[in-house]
Protein backbone atom coordinates (compact mmCIF):
# COMPACT_ATOMS: atom_id res chain seq x y z
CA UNK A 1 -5.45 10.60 0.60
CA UNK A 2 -1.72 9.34 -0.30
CA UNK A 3 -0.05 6.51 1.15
CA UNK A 4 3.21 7.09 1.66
CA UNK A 5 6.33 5.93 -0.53
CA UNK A 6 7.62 2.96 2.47
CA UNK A 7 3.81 1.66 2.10
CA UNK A 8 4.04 1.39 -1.76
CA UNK A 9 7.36 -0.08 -1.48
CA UNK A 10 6.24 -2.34 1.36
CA UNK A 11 3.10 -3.31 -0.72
CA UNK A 12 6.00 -4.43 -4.04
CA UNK A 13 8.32 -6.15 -1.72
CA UNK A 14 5.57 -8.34 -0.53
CA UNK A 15 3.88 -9.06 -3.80
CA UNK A 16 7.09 -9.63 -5.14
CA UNK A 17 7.88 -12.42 -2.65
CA UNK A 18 3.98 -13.37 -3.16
CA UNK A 19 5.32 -14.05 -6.90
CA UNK A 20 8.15 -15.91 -5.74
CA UNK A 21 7.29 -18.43 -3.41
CA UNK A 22 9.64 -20.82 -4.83
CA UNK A 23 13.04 -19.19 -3.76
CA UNK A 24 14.95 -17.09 -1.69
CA UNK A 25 14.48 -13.14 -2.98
CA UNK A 26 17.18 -11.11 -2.34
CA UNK A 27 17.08 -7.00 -1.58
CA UNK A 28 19.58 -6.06 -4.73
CA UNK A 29 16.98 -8.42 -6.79
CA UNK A 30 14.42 -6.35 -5.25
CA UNK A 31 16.00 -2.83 -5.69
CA UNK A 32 16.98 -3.65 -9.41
CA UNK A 33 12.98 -4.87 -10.22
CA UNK A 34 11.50 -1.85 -8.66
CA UNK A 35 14.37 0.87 -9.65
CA UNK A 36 14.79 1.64 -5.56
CA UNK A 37 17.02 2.38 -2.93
CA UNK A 38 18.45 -1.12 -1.09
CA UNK A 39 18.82 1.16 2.26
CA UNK A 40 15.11 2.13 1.82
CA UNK A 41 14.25 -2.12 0.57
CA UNK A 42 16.21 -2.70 4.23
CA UNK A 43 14.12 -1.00 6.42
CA UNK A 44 10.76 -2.26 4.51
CA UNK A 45 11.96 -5.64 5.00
CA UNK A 46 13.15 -5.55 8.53
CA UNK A 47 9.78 -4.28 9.53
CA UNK A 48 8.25 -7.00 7.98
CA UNK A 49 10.39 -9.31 9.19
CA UNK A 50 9.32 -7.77 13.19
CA UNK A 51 5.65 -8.42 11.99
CA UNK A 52 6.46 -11.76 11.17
CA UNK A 53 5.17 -11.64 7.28
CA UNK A 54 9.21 -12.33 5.70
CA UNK A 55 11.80 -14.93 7.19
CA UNK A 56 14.98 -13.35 6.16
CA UNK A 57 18.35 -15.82 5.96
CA UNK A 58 21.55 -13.59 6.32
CA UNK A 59 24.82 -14.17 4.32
CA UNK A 60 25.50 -15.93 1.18
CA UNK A 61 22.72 -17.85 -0.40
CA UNK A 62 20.66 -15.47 1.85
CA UNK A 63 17.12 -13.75 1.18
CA UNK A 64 13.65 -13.32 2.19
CA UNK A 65 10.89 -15.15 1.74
CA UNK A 66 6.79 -14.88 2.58
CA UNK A 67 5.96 -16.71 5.84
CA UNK A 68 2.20 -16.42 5.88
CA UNK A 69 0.05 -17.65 2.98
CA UNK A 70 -0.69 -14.68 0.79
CA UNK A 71 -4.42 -15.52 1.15
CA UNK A 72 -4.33 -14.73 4.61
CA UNK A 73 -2.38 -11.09 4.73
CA UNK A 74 -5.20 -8.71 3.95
CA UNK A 75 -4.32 -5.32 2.41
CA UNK A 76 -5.61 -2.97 4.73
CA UNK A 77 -4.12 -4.55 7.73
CA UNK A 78 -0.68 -4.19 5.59
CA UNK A 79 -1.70 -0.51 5.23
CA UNK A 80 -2.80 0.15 8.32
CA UNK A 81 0.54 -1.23 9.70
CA UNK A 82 2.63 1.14 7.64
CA UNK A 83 1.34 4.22 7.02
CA UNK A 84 1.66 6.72 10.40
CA UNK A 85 -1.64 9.00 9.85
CA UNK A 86 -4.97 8.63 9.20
CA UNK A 87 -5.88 12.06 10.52
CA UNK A 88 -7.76 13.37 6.67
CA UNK A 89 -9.30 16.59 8.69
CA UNK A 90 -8.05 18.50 11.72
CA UNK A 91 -10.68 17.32 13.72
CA UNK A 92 -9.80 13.96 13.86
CA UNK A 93 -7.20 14.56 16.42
CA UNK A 94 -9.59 15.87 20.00
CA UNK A 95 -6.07 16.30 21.30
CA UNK A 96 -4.95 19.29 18.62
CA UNK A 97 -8.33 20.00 16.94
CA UNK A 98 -8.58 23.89 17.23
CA UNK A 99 -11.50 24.05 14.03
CA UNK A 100 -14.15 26.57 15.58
CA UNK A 101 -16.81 24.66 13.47
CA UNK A 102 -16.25 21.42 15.13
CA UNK A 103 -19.39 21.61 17.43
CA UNK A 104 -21.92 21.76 14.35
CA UNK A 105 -19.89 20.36 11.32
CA UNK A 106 -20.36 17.25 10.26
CA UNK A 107 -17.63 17.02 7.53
CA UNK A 108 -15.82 14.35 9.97
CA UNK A 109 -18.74 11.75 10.04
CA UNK A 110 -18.54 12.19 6.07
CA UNK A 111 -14.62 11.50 6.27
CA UNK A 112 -15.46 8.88 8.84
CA UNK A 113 -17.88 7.12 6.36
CA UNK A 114 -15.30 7.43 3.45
CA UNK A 115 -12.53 5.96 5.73
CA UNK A 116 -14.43 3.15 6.55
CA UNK A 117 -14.94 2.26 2.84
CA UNK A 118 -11.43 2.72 2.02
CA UNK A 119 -10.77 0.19 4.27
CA UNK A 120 -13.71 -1.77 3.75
CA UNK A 121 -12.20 -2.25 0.14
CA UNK A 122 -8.79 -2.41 1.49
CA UNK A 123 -9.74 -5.54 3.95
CA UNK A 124 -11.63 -7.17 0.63
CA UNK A 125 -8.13 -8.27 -0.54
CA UNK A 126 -5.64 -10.00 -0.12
CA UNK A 127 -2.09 -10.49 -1.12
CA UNK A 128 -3.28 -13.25 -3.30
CA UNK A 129 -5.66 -11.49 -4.90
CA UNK A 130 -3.25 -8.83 -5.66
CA UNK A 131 -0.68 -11.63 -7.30
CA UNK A 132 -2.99 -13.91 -8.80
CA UNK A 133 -1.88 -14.18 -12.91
CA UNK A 134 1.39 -12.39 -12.27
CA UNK A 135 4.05 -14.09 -14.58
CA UNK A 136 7.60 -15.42 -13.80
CA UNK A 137 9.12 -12.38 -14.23
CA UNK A 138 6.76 -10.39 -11.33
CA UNK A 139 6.12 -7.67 -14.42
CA UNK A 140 2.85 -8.97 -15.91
CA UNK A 141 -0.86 -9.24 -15.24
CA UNK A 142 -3.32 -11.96 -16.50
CA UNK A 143 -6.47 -10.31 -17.02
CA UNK A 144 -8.31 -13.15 -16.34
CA UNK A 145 -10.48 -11.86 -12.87
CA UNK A 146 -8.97 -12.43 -9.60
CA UNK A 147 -10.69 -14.32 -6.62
CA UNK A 148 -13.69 -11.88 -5.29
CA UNK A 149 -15.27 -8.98 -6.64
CA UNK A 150 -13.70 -6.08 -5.73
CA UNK A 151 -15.24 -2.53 -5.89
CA UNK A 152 -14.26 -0.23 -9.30
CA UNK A 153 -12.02 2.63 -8.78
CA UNK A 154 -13.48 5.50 -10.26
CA UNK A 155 -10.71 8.38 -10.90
CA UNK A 156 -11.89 12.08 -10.42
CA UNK A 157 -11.08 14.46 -12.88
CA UNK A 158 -7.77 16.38 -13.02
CA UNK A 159 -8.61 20.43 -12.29
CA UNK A 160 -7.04 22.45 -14.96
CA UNK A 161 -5.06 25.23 -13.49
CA UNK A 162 -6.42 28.94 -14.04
CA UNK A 163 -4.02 31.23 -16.80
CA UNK A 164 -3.04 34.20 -15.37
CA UNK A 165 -4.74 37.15 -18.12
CA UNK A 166 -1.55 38.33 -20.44
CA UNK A 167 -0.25 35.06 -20.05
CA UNK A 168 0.12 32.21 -22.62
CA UNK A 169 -1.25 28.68 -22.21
């Protein structure tokens, strides 16, 4: 599973305001950080803004700023607000599921189970988790350990790709 580029950028606009708390951020501050689009920032933040997680102040002097306390937005619900599918096999859907091996598979309950984790670790942390130790400049970790616990990400190995015979490496 992927989350999408406007999650990831939502995720960095609201860490970056996490960071922040101090002043007013403003989008071209943002898009110059993070090396992206302001048109893409604008949408991120007005969506935010409709969930009621950034004030935004229009006009000079203008910005954005976090209106909940970063201990209280949870990841996952963050997630779960901005990414459009969580459909990871056909089945999932009852209204186009057309798999002929529906009635005895149980590959869904196993992507059911590993949703549930995801999310499970997701809902584990917060905002403030995710920005405790970051410096000034928003580029930095402490790696002192944040807040809770939170579960180990374990990376699978990359496949190599198969050479064709009578072709190089």
């Amino acid at each position: 599973m992927r989350l999408s580029e406007y999650t990831d950028y939502t995720l960095r606009v609201l860490m970056y305001c996490a960071a922040h708390r101090d002043r007013l951020v403003t989008i071209g501050e943002l898009a110059e950080h993070h090396g992206l689009s302001k048109n893409h920032l604008m949408k991120v933040v007005n969506d935010l803004a409709r969930q009621g997680l950034l004030e935004t102040t229009r006009g000079r002097g203008g910005g954005l700023r976090l209106m909940a306390e970063p201990e209280t937005i949870r990841i996952g619900d963050v997630v779960r607000a901005t990414e459009t599918d969580f459909r990871l096999v056909e089945c999932f859907d009852a209204a186009t599921n057309a798999c002929t091996l529906t009635p005895s598979c149980r590959l869904k309950h196993l992507f059911d189970d590993a949703l549930a984790g995801y999310f499970k670790a997701l809902d584990g942390a917060t905002l403030a988790d995710m920005t405790q130790g970051l410096s000034a400049t928003g580029a930095k970790f402490n790696r002192q350990p944040v807040g809770r616990d939170l579960p180990a990400v374990v990376a699978a190995p990359t496949p190599r790709r198969a050479t064709r015979p009578g072709r190089g490496a």
